[in-house]
C-alpha atoms as a PDB file:
ATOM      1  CA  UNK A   1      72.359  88.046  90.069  1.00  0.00           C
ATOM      2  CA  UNK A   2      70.941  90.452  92.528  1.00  0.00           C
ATOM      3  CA  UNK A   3      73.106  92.106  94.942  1.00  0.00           C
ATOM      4  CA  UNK A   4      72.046  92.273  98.602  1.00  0.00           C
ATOM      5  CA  UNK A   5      72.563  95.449 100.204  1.00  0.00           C
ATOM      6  CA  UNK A   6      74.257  94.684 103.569  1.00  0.00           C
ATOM      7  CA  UNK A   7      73.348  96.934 106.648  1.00  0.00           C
ATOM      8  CA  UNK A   8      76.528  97.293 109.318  1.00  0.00           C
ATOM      9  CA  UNK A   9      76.860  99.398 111.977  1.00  0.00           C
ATOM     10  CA  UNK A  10      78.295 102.259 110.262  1.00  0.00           C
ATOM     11  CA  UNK A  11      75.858 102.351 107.465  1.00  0.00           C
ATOM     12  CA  UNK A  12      74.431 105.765 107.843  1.00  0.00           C
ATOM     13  CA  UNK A  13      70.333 105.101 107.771  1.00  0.00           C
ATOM     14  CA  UNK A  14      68.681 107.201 110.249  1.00  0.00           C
ATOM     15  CA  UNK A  15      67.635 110.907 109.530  1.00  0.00           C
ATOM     16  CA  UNK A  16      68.693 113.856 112.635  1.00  0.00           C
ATOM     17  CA  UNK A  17      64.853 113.271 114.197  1.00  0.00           C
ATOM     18  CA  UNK A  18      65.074 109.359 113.918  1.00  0.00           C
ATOM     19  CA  UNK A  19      68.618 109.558 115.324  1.00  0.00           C
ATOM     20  CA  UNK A  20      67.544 111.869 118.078  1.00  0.00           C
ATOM     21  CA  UNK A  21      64.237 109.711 118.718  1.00  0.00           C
ATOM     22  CA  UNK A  22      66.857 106.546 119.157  1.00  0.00           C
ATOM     23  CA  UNK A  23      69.483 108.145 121.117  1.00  0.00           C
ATOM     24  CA  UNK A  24      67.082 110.043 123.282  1.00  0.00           C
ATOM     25  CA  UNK A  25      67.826 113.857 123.022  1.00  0.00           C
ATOM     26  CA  UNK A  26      66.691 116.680 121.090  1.00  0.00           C
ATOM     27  CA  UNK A  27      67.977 117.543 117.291  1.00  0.00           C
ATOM     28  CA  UNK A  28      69.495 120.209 118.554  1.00  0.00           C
ATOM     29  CA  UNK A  29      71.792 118.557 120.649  1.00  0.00           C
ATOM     30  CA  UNK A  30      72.687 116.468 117.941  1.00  0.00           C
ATOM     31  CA  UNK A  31      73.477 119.549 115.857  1.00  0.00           C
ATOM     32  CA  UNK A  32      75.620 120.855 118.817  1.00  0.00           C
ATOM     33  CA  UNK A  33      77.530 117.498 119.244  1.00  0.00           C
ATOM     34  CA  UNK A  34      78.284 117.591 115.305  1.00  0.00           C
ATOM     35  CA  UNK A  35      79.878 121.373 115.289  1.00  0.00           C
ATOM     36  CA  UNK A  36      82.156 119.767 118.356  1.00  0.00           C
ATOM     37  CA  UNK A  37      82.833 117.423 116.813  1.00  0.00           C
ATOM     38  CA  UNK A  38      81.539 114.563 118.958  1.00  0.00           C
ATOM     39  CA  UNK A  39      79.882 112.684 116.588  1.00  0.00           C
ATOM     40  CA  UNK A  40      80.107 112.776 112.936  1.00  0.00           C
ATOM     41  CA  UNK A  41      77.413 112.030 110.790  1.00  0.00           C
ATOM     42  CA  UNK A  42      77.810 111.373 107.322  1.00  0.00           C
ATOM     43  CA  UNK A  43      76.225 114.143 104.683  1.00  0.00           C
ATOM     44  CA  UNK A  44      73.923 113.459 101.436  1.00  0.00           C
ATOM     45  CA  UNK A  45      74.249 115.384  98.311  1.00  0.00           C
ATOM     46  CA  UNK A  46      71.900 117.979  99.770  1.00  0.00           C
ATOM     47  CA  UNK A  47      73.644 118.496 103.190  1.00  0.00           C
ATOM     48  CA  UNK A  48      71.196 116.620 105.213  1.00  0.00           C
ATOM     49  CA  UNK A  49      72.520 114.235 108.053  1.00  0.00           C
ATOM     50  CA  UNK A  50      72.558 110.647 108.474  1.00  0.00           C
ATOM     51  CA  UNK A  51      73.697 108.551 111.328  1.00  0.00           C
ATOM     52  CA  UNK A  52      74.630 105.428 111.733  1.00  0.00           C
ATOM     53  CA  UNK A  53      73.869 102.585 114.599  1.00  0.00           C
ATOM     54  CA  UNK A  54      77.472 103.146 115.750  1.00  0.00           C
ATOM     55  CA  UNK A  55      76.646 107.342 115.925  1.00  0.00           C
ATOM     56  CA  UNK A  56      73.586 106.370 118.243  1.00  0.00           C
ATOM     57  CA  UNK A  57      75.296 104.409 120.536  1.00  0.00           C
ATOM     58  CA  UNK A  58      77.833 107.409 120.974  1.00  0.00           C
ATOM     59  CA  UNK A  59      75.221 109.562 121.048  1.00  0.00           C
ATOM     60  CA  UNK A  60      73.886 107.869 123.874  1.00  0.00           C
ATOM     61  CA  UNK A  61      77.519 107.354 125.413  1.00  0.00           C
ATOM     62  CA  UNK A  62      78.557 111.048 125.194  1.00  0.00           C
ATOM     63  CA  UNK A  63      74.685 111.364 126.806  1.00  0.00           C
ATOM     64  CA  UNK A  64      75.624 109.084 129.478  1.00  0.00           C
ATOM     65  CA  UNK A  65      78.975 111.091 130.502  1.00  0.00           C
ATOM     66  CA  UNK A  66      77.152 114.128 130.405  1.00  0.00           C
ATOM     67  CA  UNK A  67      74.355 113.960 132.947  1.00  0.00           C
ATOM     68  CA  UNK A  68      75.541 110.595 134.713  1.00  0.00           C
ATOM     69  CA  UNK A  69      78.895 111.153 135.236  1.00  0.00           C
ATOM     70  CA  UNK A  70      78.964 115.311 135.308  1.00  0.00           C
ATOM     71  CA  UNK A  71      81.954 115.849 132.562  1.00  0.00           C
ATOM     72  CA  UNK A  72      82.187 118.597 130.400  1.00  0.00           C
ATOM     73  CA  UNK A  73      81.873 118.222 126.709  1.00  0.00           C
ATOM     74  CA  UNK A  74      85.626 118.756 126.439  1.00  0.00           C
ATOM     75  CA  UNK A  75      86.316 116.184 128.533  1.00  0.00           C
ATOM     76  CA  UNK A  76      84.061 113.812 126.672  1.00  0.00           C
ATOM     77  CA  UNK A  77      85.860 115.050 123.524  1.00  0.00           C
ATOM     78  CA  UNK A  78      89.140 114.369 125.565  1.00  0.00           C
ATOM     79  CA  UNK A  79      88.118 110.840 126.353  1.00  0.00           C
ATOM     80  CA  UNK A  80      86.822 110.212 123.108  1.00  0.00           C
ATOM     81  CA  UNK A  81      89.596 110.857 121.380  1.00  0.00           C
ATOM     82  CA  UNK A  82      91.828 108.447 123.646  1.00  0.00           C
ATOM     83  CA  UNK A  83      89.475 105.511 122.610  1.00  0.00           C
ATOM     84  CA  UNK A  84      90.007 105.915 119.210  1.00  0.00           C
ATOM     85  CA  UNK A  85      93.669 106.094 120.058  1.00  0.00           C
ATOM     86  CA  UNK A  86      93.709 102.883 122.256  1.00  0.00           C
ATOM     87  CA  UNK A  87      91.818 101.085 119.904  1.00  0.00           C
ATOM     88  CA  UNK A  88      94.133 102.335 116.889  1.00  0.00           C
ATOM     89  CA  UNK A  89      96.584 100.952 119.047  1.00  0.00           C
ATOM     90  CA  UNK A  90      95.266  97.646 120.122  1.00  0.00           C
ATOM     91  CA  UNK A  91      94.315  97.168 116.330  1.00  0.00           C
ATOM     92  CA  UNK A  92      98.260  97.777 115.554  1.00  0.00           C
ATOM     93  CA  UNK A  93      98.936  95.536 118.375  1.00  0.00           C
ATOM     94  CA  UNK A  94      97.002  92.735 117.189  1.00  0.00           C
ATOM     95  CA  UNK A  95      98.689  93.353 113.751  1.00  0.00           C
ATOM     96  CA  UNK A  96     102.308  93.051 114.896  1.00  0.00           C
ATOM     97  CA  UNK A  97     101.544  89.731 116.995  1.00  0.00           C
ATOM     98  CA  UNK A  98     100.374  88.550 113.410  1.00  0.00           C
ATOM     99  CA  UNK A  99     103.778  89.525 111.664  1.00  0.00           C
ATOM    100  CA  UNK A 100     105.223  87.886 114.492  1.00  0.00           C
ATOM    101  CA  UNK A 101     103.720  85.139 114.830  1.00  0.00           C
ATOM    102  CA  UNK A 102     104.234  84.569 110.711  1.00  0.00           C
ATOM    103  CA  UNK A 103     107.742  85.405 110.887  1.00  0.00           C
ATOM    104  CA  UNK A 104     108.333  82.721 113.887  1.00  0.00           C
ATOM    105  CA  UNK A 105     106.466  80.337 111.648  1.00  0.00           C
ATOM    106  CA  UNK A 106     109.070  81.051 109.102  1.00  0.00           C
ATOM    107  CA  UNK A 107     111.771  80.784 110.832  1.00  0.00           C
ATOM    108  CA  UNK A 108     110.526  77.273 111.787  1.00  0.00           C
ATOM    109  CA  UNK A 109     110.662  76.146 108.735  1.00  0.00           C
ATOM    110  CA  UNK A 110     113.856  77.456 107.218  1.00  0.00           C
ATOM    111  CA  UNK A 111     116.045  77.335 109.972  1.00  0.00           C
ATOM    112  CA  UNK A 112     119.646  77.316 108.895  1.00  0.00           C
ATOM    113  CA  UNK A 113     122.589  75.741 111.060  1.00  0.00           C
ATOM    114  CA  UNK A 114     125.353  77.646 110.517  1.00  0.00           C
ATOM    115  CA  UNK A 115     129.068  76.068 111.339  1.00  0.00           C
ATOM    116  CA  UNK A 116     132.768  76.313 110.250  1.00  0.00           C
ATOM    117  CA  UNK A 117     134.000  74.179 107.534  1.00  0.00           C
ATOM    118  CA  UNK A 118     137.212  72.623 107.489  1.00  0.00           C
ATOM    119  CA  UNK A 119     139.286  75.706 106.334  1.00  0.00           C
ATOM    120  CA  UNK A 120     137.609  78.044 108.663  1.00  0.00           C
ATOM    121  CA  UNK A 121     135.174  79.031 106.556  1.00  0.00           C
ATOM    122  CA  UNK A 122     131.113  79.616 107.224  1.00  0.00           C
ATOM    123  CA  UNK A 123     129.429  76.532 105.910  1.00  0.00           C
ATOM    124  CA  UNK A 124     125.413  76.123 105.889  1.00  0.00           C
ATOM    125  CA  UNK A 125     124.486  72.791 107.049  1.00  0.00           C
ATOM    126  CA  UNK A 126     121.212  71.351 107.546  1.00  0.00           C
ATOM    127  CA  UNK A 127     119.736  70.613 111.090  1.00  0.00           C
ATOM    128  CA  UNK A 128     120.761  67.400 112.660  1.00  0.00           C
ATOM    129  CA  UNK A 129     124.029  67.574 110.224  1.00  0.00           C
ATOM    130  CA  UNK A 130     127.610  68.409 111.167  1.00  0.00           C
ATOM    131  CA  UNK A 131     130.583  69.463 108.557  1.00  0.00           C
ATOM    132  CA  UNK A 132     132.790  66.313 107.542  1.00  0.00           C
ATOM    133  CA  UNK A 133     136.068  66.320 108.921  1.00  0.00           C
ATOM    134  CA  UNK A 134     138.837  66.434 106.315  1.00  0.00           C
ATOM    135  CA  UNK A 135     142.015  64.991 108.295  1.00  0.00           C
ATOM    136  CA  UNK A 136     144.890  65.472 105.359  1.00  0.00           C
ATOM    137  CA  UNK A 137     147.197  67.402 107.007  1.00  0.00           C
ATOM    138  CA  UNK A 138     150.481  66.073 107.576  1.00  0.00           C
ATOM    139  CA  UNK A 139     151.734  68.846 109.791  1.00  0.00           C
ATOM    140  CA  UNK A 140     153.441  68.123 113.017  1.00  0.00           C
ATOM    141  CA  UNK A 141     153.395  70.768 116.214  1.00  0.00           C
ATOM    142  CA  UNK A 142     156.341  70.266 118.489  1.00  0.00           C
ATOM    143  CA  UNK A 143     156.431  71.529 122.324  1.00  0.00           C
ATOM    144  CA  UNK A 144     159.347  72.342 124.334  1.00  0.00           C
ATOM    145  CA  UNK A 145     158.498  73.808 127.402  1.00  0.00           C
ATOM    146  CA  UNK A 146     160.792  76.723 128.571  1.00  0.00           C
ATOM    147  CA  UNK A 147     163.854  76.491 130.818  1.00  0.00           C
ATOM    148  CA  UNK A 148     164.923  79.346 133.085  1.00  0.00           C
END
């Protein structure tokens, strides 16, 4: 059976001057934002460069705070590294809502009823159920109240 190769947004495709072309800046630049550190490409056996969709569009977003919005590139660097953060976070967030919604489903379904049985001790009972009563004492309490 043939296997399909599958292109996603982080498959690295484009050379430095395709990548450059897309995101609309010199090589250069792209060479400068990779020794900062601002984006990453991946590297072939030789060395060379190769971005990804996902490196363009950063490309073009580290662009856009540049010369739009007048930040420095340690800012950028700054802010960059506080998305990655929120969305490590929100990806975390979204995981723990799963537990907890799994662990509420669980608890749904095997919900014990504790109560006390008829010599004091913890008895497991089923929902809906209570402990039968076991009346076979024969002890009697008498009350005198106290005179002064």
């Amino acid at each position: 059976m043939a296997r399909r190769n599958t292109l996603d947004e982080d498959t690295p495709v484009y050379v430095i001057s395709i990548a450059a072309e897309l995101a609309g800046m010199h090589a250069q630049t792209l060479r400068q934002y990779d020794r900062l550190g601002l984006v990453t490409p991946q590297r072939t056996r030789g060395g060379g460069r190769r971005y990804s969709a996902r490196d363009v569009t950063r490309l073009r977003e580290v662009q856009r705070l540049s010369q739009d919005e007048g930040i420095s590139l340690a800012g950028i660097q700054r802010i960059m590294e506080l998305e990655l953060q929120v969305e490590a976070l929100r990806s975390r967030t979204a995981e723990l809502l799963e537990q907890n919604r799994a662990l509420h489903e669980a608890l749904e379904v095997r919900t014990r009823v504790f109560a006390a049985g008829p010599r004091g001790e913890a008895v497991v009972m089923r929902p809906g159920t209570r402990p039968r009563q076991e009346s076979s004492s024969t002890a009697v309490a008498v009350w005198r109240p106290l005179t002064f």
